[in-house]
PDB file of N, CA and C in Angstrom:
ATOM      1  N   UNK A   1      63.261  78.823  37.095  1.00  0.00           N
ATOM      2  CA  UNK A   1      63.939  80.096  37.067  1.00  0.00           C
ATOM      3  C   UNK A   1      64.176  80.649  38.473  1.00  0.00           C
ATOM      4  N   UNK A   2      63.090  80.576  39.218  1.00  0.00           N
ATOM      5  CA  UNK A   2      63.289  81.134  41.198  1.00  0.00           C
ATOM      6  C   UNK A   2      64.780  80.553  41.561  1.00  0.00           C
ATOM      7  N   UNK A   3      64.409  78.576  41.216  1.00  0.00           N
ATOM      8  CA  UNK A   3      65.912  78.073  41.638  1.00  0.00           C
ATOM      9  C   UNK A   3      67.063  78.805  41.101  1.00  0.00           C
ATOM     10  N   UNK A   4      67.305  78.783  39.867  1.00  0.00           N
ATOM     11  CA  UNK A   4      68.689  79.356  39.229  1.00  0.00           C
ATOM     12  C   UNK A   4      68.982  80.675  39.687  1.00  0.00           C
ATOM     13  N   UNK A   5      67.828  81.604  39.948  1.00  0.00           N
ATOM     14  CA  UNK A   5      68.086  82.631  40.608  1.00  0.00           C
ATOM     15  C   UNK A   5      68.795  82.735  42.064  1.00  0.00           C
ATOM     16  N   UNK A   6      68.067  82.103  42.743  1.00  0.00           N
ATOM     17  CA  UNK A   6      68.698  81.865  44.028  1.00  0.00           C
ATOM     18  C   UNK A   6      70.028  81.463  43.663  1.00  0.00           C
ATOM     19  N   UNK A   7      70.339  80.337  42.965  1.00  0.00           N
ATOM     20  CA  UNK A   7      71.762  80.185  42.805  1.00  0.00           C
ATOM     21  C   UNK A   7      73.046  81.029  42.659  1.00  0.00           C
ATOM     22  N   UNK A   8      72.407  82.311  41.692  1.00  0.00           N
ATOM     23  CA  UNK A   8      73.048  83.188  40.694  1.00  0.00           C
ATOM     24  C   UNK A   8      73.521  84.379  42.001  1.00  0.00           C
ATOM     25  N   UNK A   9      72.352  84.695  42.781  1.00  0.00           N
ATOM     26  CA  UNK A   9      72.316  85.445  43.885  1.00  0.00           C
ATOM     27  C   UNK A   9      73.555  84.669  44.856  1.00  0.00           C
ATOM     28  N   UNK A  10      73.282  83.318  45.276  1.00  0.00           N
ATOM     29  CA  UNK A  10      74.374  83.215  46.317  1.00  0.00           C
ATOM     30  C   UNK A  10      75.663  82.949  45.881  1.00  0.00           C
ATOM     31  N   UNK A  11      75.856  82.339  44.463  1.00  0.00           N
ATOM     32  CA  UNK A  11      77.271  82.382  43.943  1.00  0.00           C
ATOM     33  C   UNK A  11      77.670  83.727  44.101  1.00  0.00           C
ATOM     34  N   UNK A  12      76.719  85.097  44.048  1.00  0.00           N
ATOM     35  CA  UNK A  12      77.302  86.469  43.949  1.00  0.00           C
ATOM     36  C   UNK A  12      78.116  86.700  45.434  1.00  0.00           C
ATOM     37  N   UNK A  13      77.113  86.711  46.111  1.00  0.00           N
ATOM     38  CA  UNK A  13      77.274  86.508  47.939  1.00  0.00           C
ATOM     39  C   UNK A  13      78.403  85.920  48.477  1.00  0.00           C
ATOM     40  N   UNK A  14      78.334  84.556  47.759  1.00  0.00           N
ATOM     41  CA  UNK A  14      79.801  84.096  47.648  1.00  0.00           C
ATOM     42  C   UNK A  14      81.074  84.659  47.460  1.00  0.00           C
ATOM     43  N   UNK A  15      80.815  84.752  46.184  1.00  0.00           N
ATOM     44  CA  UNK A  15      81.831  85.415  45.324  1.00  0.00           C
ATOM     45  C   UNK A  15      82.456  86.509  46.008  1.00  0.00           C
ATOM     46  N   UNK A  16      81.711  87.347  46.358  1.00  0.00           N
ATOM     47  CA  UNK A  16      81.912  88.385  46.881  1.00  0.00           C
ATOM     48  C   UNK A  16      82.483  88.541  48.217  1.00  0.00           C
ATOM     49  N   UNK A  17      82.453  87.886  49.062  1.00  0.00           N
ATOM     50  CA  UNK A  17      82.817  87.070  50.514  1.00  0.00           C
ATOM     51  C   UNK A  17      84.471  86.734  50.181  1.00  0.00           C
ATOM     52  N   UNK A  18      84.383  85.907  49.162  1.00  0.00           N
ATOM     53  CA  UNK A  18      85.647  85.541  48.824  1.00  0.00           C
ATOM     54  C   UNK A  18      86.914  86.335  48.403  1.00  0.00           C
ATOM     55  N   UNK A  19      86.178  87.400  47.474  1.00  0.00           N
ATOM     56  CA  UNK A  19      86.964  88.544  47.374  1.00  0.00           C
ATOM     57  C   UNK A  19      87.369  89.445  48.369  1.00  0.00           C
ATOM     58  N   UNK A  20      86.393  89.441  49.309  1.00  0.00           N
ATOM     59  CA  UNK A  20      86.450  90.507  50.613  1.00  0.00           C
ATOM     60  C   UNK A  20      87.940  90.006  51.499  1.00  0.00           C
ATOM     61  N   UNK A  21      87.558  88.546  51.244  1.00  0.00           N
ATOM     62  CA  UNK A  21      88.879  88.050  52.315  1.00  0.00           C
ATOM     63  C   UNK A  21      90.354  87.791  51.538  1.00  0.00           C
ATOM     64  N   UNK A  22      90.004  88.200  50.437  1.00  0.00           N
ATOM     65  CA  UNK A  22      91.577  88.179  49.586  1.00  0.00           C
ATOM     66  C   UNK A  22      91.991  89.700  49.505  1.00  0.00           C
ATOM     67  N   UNK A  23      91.362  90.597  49.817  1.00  0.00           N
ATOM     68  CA  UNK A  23      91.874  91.846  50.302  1.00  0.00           C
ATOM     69  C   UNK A  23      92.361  91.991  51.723  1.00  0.00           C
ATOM     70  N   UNK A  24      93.820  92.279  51.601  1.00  0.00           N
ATOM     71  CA  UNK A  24      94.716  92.699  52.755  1.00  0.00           C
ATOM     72  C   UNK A  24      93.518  94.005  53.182  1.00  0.00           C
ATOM     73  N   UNK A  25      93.329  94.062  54.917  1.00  0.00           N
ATOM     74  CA  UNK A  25      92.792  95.115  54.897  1.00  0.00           C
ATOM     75  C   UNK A  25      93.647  95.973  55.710  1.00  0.00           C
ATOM     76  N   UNK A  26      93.036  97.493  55.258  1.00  0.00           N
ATOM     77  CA  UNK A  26      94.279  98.494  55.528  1.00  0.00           C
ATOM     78  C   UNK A  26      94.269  98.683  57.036  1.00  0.00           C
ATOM     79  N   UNK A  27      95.566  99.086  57.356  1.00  0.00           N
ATOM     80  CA  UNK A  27      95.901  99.413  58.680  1.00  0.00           C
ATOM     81  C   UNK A  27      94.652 100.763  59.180  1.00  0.00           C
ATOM     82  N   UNK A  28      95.150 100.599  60.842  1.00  0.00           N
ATOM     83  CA  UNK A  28      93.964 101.611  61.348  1.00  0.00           C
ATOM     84  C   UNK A  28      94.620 101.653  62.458  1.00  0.00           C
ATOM     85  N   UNK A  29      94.620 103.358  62.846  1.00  0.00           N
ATOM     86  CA  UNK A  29      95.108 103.565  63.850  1.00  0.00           C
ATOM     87  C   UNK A  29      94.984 103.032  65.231  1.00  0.00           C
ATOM     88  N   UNK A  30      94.150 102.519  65.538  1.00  0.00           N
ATOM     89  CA  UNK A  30      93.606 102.211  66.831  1.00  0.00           C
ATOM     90  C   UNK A  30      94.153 100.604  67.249  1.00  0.00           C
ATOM     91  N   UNK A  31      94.144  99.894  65.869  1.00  0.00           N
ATOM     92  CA  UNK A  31      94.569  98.665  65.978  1.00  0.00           C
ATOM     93  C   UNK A  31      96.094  97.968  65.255  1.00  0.00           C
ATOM     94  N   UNK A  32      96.582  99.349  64.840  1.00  0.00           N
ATOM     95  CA  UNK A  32      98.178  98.843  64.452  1.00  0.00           C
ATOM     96  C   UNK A  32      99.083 100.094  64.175  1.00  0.00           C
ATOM     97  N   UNK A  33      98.594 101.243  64.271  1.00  0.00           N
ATOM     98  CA  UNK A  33      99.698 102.546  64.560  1.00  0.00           C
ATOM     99  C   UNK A  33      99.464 102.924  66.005  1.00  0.00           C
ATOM    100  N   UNK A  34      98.590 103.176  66.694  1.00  0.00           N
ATOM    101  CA  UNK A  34      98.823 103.272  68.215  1.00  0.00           C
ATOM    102  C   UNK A  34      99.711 102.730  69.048  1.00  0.00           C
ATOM    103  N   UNK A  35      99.915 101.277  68.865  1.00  0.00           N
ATOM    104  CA  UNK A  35     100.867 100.193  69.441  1.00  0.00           C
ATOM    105  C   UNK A  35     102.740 100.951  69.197  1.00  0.00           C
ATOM    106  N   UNK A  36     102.402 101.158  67.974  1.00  0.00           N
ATOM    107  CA  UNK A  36     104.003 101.317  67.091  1.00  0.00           C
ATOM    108  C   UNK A  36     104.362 102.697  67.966  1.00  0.00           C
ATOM    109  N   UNK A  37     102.991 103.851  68.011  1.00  0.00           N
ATOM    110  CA  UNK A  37     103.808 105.082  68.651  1.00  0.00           C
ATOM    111  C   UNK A  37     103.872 104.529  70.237  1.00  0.00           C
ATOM    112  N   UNK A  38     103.326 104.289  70.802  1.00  0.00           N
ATOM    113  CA  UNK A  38     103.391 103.863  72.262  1.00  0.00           C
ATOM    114  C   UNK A  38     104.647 102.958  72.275  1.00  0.00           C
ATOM    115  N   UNK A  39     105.092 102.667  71.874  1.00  0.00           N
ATOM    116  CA  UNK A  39     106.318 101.760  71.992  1.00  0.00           C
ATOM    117  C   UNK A  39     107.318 102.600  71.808  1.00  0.00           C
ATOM    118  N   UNK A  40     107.318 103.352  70.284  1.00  0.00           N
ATOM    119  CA  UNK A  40     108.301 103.833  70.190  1.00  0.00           C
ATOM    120  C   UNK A  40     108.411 105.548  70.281  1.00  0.00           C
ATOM    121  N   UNK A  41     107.214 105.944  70.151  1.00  0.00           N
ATOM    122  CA  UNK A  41     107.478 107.624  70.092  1.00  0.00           C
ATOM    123  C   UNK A  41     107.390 108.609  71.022  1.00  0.00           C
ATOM    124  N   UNK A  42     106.188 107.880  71.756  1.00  0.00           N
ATOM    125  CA  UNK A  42     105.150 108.815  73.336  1.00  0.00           C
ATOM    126  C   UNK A  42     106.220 109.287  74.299  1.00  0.00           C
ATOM    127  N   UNK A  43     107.546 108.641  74.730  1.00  0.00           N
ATOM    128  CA  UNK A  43     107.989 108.770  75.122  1.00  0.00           C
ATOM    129  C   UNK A  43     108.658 110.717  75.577  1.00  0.00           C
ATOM    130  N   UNK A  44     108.525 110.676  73.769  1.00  0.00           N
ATOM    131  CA  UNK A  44     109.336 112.063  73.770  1.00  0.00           C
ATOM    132  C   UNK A  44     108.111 112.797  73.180  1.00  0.00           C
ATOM    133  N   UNK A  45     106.932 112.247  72.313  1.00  0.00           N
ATOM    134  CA  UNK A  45     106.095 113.722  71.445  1.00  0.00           C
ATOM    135  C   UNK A  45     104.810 113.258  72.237  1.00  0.00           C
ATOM    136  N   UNK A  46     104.668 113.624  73.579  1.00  0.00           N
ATOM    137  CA  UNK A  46     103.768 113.968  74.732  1.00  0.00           C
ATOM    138  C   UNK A  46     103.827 115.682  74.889  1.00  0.00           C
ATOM    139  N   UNK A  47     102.827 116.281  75.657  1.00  0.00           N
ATOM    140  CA  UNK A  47     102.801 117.733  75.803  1.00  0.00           C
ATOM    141  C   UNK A  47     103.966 117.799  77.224  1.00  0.00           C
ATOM    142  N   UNK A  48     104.468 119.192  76.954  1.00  0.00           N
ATOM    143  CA  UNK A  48     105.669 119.301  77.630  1.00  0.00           C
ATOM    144  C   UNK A  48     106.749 118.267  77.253  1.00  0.00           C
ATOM    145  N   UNK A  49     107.126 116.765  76.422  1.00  0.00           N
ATOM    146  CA  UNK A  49     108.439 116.125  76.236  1.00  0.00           C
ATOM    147  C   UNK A  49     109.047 117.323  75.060  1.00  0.00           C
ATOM    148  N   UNK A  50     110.103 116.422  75.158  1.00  0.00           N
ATOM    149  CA  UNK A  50     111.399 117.020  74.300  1.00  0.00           C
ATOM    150  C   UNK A  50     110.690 117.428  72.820  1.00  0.00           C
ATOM    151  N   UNK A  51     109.973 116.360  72.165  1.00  0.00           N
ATOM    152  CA  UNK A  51     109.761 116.906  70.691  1.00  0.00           C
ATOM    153  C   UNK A  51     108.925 118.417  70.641  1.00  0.00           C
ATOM    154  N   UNK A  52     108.516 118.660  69.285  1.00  0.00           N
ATOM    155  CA  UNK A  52     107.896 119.692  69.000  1.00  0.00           C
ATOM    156  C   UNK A  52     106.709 119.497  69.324  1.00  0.00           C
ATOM    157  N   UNK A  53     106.216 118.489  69.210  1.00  0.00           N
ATOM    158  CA  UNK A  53     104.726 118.021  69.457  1.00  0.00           C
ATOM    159  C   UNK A  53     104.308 117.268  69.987  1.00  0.00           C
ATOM    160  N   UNK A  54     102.947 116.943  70.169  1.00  0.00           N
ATOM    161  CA  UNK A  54     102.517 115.257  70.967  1.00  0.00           C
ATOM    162  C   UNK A  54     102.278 115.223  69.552  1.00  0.00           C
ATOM    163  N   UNK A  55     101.838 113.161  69.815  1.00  0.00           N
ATOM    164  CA  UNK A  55     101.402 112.550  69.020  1.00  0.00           C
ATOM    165  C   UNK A  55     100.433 111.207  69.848  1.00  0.00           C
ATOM    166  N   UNK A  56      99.538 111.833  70.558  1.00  0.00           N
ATOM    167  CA  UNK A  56      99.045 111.107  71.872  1.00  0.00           C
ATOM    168  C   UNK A  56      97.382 111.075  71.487  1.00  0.00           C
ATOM    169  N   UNK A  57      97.046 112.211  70.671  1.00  0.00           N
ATOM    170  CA  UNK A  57      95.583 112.016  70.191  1.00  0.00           C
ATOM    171  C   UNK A  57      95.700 111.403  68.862  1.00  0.00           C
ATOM    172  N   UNK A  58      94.791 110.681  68.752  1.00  0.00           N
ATOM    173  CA  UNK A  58      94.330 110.219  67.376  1.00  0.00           C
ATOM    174  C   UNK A  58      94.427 111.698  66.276  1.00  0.00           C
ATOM    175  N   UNK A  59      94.055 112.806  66.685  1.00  0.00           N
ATOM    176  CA  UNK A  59      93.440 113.414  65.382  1.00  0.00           C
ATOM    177  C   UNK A  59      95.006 113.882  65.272  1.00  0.00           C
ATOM    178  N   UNK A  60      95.827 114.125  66.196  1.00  0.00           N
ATOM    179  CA  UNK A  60      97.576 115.131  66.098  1.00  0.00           C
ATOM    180  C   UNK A  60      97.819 114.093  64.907  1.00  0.00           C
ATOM    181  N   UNK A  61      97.875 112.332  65.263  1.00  0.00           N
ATOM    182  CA  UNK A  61      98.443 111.599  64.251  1.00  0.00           C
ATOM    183  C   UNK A  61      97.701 111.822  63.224  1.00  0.00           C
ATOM    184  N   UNK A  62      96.608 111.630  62.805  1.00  0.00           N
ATOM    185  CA  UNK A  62      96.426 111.429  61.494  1.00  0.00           C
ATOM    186  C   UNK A  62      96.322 112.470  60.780  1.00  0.00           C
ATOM    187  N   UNK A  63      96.511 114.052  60.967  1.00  0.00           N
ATOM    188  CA  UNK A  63      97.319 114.903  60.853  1.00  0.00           C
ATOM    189  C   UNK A  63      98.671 115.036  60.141  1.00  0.00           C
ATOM    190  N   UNK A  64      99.491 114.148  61.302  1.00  0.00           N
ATOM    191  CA  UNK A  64     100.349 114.071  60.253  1.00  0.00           C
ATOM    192  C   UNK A  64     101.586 112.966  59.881  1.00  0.00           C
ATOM    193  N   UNK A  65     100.256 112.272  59.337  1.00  0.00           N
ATOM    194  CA  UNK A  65     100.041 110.460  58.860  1.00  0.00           C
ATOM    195  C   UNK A  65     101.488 110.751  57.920  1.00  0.00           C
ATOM    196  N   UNK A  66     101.589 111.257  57.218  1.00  0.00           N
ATOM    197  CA  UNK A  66     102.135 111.412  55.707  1.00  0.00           C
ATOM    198  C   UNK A  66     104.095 112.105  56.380  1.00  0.00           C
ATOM    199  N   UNK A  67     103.530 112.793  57.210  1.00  0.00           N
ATOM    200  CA  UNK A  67     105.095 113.260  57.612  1.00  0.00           C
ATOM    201  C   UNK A  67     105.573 111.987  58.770  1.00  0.00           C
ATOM    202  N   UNK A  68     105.043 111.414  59.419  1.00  0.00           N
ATOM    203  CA  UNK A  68     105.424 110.293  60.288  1.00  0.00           C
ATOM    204  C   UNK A  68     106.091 108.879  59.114  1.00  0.00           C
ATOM    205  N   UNK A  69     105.328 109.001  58.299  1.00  0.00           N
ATOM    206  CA  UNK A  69     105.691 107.736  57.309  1.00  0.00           C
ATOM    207  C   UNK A  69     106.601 108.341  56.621  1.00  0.00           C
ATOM    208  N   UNK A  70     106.891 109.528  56.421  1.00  0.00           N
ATOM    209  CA  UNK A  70     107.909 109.983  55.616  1.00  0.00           C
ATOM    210  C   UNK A  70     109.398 110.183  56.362  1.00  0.00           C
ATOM    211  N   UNK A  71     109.622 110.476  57.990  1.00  0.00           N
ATOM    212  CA  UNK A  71     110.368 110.489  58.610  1.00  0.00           C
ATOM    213  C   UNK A  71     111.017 108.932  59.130  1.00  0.00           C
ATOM    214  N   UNK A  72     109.586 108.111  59.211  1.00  0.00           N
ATOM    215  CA  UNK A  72     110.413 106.807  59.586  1.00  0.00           C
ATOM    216  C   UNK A  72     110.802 105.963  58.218  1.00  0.00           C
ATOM    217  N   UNK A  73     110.223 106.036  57.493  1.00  0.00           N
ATOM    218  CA  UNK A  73     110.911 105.317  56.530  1.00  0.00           C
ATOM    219  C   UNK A  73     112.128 105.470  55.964  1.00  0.00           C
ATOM    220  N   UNK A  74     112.664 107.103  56.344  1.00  0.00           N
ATOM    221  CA  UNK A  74     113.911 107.559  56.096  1.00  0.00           C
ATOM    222  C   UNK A  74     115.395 107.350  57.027  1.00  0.00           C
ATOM    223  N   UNK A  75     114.473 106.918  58.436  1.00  0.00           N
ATOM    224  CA  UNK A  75     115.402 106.258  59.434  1.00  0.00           C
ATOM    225  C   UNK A  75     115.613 107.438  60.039  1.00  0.00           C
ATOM    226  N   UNK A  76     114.881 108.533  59.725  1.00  0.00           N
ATOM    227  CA  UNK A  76     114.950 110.294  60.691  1.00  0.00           C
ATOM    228  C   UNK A  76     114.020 109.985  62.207  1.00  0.00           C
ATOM    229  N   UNK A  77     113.275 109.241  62.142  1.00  0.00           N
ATOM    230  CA  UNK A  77     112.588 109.362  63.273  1.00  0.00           C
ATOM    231  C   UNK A  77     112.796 107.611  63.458  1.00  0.00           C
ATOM    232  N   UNK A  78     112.487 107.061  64.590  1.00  0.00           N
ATOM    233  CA  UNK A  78     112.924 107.907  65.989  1.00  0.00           C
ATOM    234  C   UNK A  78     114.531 107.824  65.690  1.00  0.00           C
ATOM    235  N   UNK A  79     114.590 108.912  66.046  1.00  0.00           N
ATOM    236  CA  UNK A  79     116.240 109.236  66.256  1.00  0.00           C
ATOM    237  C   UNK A  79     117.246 108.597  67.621  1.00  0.00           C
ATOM    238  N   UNK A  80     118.395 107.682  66.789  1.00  0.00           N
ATOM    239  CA  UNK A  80     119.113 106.752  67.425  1.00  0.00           C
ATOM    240  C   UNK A  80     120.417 107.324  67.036  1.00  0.00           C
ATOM    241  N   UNK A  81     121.020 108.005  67.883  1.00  0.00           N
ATOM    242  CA  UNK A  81     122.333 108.561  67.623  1.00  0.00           C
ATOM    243  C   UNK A  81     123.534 107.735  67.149  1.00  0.00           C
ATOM    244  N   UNK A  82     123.702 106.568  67.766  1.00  0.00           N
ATOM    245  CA  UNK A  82     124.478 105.338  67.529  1.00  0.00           C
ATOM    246  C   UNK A  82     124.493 105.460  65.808  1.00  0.00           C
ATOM    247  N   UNK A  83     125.652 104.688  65.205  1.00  0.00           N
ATOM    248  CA  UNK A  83     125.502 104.907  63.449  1.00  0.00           C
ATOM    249  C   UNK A  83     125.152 103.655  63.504  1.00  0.00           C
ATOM    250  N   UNK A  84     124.720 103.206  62.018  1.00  0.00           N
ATOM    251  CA  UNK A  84     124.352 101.707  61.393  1.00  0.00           C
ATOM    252  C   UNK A  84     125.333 100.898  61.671  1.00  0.00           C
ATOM    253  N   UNK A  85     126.471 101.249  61.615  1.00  0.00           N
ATOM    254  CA  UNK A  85     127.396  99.969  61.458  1.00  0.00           C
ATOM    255  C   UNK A  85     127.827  99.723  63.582  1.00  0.00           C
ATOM    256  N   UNK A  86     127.049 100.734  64.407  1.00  0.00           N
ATOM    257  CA  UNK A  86     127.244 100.603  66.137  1.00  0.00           C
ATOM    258  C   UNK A  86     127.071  98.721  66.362  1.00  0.00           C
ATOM    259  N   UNK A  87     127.593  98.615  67.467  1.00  0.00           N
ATOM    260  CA  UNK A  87     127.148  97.328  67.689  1.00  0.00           C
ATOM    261  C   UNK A  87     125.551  97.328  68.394  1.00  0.00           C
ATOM    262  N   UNK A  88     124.933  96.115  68.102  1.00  0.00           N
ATOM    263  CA  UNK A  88     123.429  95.991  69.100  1.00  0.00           C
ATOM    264  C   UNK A  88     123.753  96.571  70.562  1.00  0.00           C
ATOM    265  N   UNK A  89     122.435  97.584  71.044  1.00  0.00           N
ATOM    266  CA  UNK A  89     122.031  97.851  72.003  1.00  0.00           C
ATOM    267  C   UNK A  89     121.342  97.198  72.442  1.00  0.00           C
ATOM    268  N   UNK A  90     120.914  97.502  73.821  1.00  0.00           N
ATOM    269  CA  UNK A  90     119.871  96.793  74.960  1.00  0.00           C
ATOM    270  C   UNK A  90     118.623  97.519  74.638  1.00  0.00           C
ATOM    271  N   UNK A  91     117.196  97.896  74.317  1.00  0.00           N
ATOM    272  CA  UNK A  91     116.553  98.816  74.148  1.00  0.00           C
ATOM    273  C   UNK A  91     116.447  99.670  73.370  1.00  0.00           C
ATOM    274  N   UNK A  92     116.783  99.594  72.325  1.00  0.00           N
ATOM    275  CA  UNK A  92     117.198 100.622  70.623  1.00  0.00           C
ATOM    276  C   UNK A  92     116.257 100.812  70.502  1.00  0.00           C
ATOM    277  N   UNK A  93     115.819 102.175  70.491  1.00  0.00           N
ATOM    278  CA  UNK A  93     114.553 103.168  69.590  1.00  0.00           C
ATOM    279  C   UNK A  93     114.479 102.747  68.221  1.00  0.00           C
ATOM    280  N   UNK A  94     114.646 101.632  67.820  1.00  0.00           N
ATOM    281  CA  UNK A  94     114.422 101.685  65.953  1.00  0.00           C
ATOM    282  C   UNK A  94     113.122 100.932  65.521  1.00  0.00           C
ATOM    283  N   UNK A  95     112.719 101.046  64.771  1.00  0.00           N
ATOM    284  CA  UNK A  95     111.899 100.477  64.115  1.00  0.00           C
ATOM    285  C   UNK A  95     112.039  99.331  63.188  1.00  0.00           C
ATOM    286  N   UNK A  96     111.082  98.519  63.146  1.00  0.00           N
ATOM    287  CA  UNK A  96     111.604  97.163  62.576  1.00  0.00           C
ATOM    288  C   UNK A  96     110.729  97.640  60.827  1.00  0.00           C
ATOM    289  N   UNK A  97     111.071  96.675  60.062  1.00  0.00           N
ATOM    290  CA  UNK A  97     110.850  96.858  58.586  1.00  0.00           C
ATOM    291  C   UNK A  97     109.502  96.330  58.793  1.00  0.00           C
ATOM    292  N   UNK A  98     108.703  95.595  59.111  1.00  0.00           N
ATOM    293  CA  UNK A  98     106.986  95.706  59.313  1.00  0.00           C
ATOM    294  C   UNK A  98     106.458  97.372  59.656  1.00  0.00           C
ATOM    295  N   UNK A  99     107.340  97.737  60.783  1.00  0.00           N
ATOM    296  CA  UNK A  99     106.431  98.774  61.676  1.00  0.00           C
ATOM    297  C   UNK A  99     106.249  99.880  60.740  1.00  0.00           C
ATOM    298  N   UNK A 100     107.334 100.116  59.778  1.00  0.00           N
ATOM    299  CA  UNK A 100     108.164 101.060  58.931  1.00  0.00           C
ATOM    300  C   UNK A 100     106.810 101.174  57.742  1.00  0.00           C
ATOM    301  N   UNK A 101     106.824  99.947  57.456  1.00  0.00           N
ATOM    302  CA  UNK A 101     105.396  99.548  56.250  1.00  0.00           C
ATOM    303  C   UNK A 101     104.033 100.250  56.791  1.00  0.00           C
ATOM    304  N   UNK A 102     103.824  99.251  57.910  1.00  0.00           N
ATOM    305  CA  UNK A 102     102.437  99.594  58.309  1.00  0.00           C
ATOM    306  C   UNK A 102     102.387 101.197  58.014  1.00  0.00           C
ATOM    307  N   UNK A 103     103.219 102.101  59.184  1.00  0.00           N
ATOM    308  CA  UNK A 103     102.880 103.403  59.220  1.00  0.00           C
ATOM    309  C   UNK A 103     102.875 103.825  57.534  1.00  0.00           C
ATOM    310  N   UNK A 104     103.656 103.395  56.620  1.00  0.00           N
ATOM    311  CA  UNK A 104     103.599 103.954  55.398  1.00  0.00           C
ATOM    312  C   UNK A 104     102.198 103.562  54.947  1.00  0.00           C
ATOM    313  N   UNK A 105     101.893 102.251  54.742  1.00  0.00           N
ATOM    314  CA  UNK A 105     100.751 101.713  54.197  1.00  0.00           C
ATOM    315  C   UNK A 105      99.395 102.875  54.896  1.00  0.00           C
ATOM    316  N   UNK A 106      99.861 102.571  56.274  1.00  0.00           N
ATOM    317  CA  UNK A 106      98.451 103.635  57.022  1.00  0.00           C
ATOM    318  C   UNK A 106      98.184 105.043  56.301  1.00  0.00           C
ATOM    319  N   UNK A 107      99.488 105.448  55.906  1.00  0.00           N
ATOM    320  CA  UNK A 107      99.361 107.097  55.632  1.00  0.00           C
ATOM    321  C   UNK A 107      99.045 106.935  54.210  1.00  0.00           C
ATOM    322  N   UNK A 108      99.267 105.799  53.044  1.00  0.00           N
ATOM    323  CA  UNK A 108      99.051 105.625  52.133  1.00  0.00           C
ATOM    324  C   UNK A 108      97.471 105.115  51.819  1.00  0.00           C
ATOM    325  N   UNK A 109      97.148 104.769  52.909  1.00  0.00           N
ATOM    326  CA  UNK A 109      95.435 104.000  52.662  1.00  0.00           C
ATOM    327  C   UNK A 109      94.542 105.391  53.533  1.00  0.00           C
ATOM    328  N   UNK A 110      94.906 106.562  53.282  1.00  0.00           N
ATOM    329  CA  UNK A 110      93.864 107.152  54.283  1.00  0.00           C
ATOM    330  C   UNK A 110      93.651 107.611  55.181  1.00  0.00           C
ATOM    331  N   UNK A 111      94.849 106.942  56.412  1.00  0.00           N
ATOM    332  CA  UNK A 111      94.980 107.184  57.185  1.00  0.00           C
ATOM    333  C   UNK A 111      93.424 106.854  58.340  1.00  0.00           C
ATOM    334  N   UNK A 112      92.999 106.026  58.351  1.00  0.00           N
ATOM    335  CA  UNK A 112      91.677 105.567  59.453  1.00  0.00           C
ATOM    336  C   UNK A 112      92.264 105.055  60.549  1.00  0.00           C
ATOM    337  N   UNK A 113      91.202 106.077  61.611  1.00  0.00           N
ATOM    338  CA  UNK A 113      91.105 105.773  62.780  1.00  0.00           C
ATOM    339  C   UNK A 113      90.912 104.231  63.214  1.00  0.00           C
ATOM    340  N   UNK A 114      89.930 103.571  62.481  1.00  0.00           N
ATOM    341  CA  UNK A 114      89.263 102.698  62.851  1.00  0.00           C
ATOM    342  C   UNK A 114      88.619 102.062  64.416  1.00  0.00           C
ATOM    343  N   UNK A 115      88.516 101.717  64.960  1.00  0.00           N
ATOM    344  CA  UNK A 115      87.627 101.146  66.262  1.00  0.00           C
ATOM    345  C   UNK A 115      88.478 101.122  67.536  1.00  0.00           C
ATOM    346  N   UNK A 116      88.043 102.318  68.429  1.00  0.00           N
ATOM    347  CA  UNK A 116      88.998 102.146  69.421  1.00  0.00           C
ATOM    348  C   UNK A 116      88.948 100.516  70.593  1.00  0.00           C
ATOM    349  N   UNK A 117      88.026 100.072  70.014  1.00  0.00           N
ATOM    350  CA  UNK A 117      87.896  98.453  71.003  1.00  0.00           C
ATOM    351  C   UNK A 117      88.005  97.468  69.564  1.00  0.00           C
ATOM    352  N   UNK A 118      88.521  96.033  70.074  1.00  0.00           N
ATOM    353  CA  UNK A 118      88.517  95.095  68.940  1.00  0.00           C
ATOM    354  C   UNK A 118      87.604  94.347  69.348  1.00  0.00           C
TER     355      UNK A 118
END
């Protein structure tokens, strides 16, 4: 019975391991929305730029996780004056259909900081 136990225990351990790594894990600011605003937003929502706001601390973003995913997914932010049908630019403020997800997924999972070092 000790043996089968032990067994029963590490098939769980197992099991459980296995499941852990078949979960997509959720985005986190530190290691996949930081990148996206530094590329594309800092530019202008820094203190004193053009926007209404920064978006330079962790806590401004996750604040307002839910209106950032709601503006880029709508193609409102970042704002590219050029229309859809313009020809390619050199340097286009747009967002690609990953970056668009993540920030949604982020504001949809919670919105976590997660680990400012990897």
């Amino acid at each position: 019975n000790t043996v089968r136990s032990k067994w029963i225990a590490l098939s769980l351990v197992l099991t459980d391991g296995i499941a852990a790594l078949a979960q997509p894990k959720a985005p986190t600011y530190y290691q996949d929305i930081k990148p996206i605003l530094d590329k594309h937003c800092i530019g202008c929502h820094v203190t004193g730029g053009i926007a209404p706001f920064s978006l330079t601390s962790p806590q401004e973003v996750v604040k307002r996780a839910a209106v950032i995913a709601g503006v880029t997914s709508s193609n409102y932010m970042p704002p590219w004056p050029p229309g859809g049908d313009s020809p390619t630019f050199l340097n286009e403020r747009k967002l690609s259909a990953e970056e668009k997800a993540l920030l949604m997924a982020w504001a949809q999972t919670g919105a976590a900081l997660g680990s400012p070092t990897r």
